[in-house]
C-alpha atoms as a PDB file:
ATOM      1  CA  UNK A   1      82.367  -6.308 -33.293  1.00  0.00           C
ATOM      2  CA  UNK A   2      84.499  -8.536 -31.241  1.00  0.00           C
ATOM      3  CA  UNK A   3      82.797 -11.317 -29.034  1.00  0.00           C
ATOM      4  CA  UNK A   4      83.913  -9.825 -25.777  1.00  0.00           C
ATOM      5  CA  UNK A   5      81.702  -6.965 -26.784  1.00  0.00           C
ATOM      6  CA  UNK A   6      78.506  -8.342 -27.492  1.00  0.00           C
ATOM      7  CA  UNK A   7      79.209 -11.155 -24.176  1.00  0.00           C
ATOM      8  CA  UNK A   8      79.405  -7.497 -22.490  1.00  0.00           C
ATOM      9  CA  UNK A   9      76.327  -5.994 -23.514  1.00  0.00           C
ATOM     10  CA  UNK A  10      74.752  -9.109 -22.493  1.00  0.00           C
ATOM     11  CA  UNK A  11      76.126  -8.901 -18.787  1.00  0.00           C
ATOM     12  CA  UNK A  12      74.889  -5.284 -18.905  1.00  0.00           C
ATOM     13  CA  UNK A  13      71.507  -5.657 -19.862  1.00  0.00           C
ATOM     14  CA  UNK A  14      70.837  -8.451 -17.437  1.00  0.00           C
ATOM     15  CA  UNK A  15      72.659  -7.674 -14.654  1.00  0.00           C
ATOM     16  CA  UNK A  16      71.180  -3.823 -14.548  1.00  0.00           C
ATOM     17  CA  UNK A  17      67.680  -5.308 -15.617  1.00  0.00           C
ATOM     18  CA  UNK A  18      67.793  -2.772 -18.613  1.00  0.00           C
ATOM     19  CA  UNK A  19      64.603  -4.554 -19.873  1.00  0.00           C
ATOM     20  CA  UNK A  20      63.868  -2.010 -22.779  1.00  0.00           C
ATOM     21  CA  UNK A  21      67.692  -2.325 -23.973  1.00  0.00           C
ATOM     22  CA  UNK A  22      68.428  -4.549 -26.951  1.00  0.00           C
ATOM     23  CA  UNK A  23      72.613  -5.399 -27.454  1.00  0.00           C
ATOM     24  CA  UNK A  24      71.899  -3.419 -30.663  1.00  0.00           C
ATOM     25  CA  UNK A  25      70.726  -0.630 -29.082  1.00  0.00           C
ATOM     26  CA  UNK A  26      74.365  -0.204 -27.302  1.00  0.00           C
ATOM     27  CA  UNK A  27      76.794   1.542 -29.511  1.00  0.00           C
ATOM     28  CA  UNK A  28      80.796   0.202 -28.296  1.00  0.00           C
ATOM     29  CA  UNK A  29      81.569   4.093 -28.366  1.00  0.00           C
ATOM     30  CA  UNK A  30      78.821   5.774 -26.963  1.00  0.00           C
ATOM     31  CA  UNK A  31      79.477   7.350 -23.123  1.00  0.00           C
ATOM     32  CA  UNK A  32      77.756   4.755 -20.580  1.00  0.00           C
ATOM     33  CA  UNK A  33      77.122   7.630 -18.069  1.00  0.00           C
ATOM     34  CA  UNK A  34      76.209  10.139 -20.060  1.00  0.00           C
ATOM     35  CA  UNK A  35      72.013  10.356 -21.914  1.00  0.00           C
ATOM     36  CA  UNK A  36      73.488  10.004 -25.368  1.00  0.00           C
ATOM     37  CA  UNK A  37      74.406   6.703 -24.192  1.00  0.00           C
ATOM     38  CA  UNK A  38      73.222   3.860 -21.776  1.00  0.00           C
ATOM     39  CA  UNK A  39      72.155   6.971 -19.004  1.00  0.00           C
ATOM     40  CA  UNK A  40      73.967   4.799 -16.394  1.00  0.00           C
ATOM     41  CA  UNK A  41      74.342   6.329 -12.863  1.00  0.00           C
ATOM     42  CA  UNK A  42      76.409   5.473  -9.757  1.00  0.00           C
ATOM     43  CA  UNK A  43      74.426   2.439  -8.725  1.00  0.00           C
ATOM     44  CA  UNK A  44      74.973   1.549 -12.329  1.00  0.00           C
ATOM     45  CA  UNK A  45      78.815   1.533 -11.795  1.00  0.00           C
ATOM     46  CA  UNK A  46      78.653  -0.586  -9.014  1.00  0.00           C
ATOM     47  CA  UNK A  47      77.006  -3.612 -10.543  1.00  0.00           C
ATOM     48  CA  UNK A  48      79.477  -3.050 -13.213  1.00  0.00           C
ATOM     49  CA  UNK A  49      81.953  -3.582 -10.673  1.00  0.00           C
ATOM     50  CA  UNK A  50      80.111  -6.833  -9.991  1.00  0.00           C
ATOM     51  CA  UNK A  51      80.265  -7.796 -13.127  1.00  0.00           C
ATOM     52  CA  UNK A  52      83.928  -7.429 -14.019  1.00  0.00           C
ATOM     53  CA  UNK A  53      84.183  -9.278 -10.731  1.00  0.00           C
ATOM     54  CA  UNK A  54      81.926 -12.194 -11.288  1.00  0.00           C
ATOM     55  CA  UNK A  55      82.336 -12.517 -15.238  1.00  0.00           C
ATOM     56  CA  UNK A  56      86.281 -11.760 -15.337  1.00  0.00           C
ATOM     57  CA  UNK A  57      87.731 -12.001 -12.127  1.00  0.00           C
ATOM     58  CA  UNK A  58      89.240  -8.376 -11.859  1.00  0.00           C
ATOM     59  CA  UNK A  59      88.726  -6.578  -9.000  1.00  0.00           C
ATOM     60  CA  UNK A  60      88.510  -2.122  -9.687  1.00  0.00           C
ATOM     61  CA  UNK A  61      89.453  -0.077  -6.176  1.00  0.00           C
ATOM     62  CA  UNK A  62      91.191   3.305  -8.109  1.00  0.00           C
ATOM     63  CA  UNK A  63      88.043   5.107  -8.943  1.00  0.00           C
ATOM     64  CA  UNK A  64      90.384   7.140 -12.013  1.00  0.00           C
ATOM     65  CA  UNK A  65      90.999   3.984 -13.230  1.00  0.00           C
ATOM     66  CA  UNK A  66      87.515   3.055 -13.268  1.00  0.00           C
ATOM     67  CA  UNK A  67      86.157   6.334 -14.462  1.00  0.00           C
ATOM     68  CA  UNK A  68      88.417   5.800 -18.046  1.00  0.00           C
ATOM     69  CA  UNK A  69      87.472   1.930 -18.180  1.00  0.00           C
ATOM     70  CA  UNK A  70      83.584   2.748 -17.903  1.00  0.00           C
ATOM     71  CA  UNK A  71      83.647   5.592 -20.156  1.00  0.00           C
ATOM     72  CA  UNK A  72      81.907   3.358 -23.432  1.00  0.00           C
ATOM     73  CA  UNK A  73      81.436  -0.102 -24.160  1.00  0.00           C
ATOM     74  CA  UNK A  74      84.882  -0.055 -26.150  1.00  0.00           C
ATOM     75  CA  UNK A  75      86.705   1.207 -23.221  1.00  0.00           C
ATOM     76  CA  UNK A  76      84.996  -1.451 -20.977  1.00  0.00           C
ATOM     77  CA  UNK A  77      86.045  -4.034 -23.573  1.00  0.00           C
ATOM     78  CA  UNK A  78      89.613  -3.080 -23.680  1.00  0.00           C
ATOM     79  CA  UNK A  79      90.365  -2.896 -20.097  1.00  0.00           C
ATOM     80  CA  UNK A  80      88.777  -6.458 -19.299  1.00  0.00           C
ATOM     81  CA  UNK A  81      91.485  -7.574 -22.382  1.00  0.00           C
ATOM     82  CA  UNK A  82      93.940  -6.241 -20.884  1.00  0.00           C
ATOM     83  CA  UNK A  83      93.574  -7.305 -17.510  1.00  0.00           C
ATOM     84  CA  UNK A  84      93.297 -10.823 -19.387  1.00  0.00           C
ATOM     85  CA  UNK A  85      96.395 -10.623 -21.240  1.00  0.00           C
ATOM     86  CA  UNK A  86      97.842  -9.462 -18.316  1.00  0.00           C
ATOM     87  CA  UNK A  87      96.968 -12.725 -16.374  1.00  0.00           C
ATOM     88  CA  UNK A  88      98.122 -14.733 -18.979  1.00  0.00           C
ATOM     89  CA  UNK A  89     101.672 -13.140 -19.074  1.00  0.00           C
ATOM     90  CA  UNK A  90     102.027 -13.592 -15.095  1.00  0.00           C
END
């Protein structure tokens, strides 16, 4: 699991105060939004709007765009890579 995964699950539990959560009780591909995952809600996706915004300095406004990026851990993961790699190129 790559380090940018388990820094994530980190963010998540302590920024949403998910105090029964352990990182190993996050699967990278389960849904976030969904009860055979996390069980986030919409409050839920706005801290982790925070959190790509304080942690990684990308800012999400196109909500299809941030409906695929929040769909697992994984998908999180990737889009906060790529949006790296991307700032690295320009």
């Amino acid at each position: 699991m790559s380090t940018l995964t388990e820094e994530l699950k980190g963010h998540i539990i302590q920024e949403l105060n998910l105090v029964d959560i352990h990182p190993a009780d996050i699967s990278p591909d389960a849904p976030l939004f969904d009860y055979d995952g996390l069980g986030l809600d919409s409050i839920d996706a706005l801290e982790l709007t925070v959190i790509l915004s304080k942690y990684y300095g990308i800012k999400v406004t196109d909500p299809a765009q941030m409906k695929q990026a929040f769909y697992s851990l994984a998908t999180l993961a990737a889009f906060i890579a790529e949006h790296q790699a991307a700032e690295v190129v320009a």
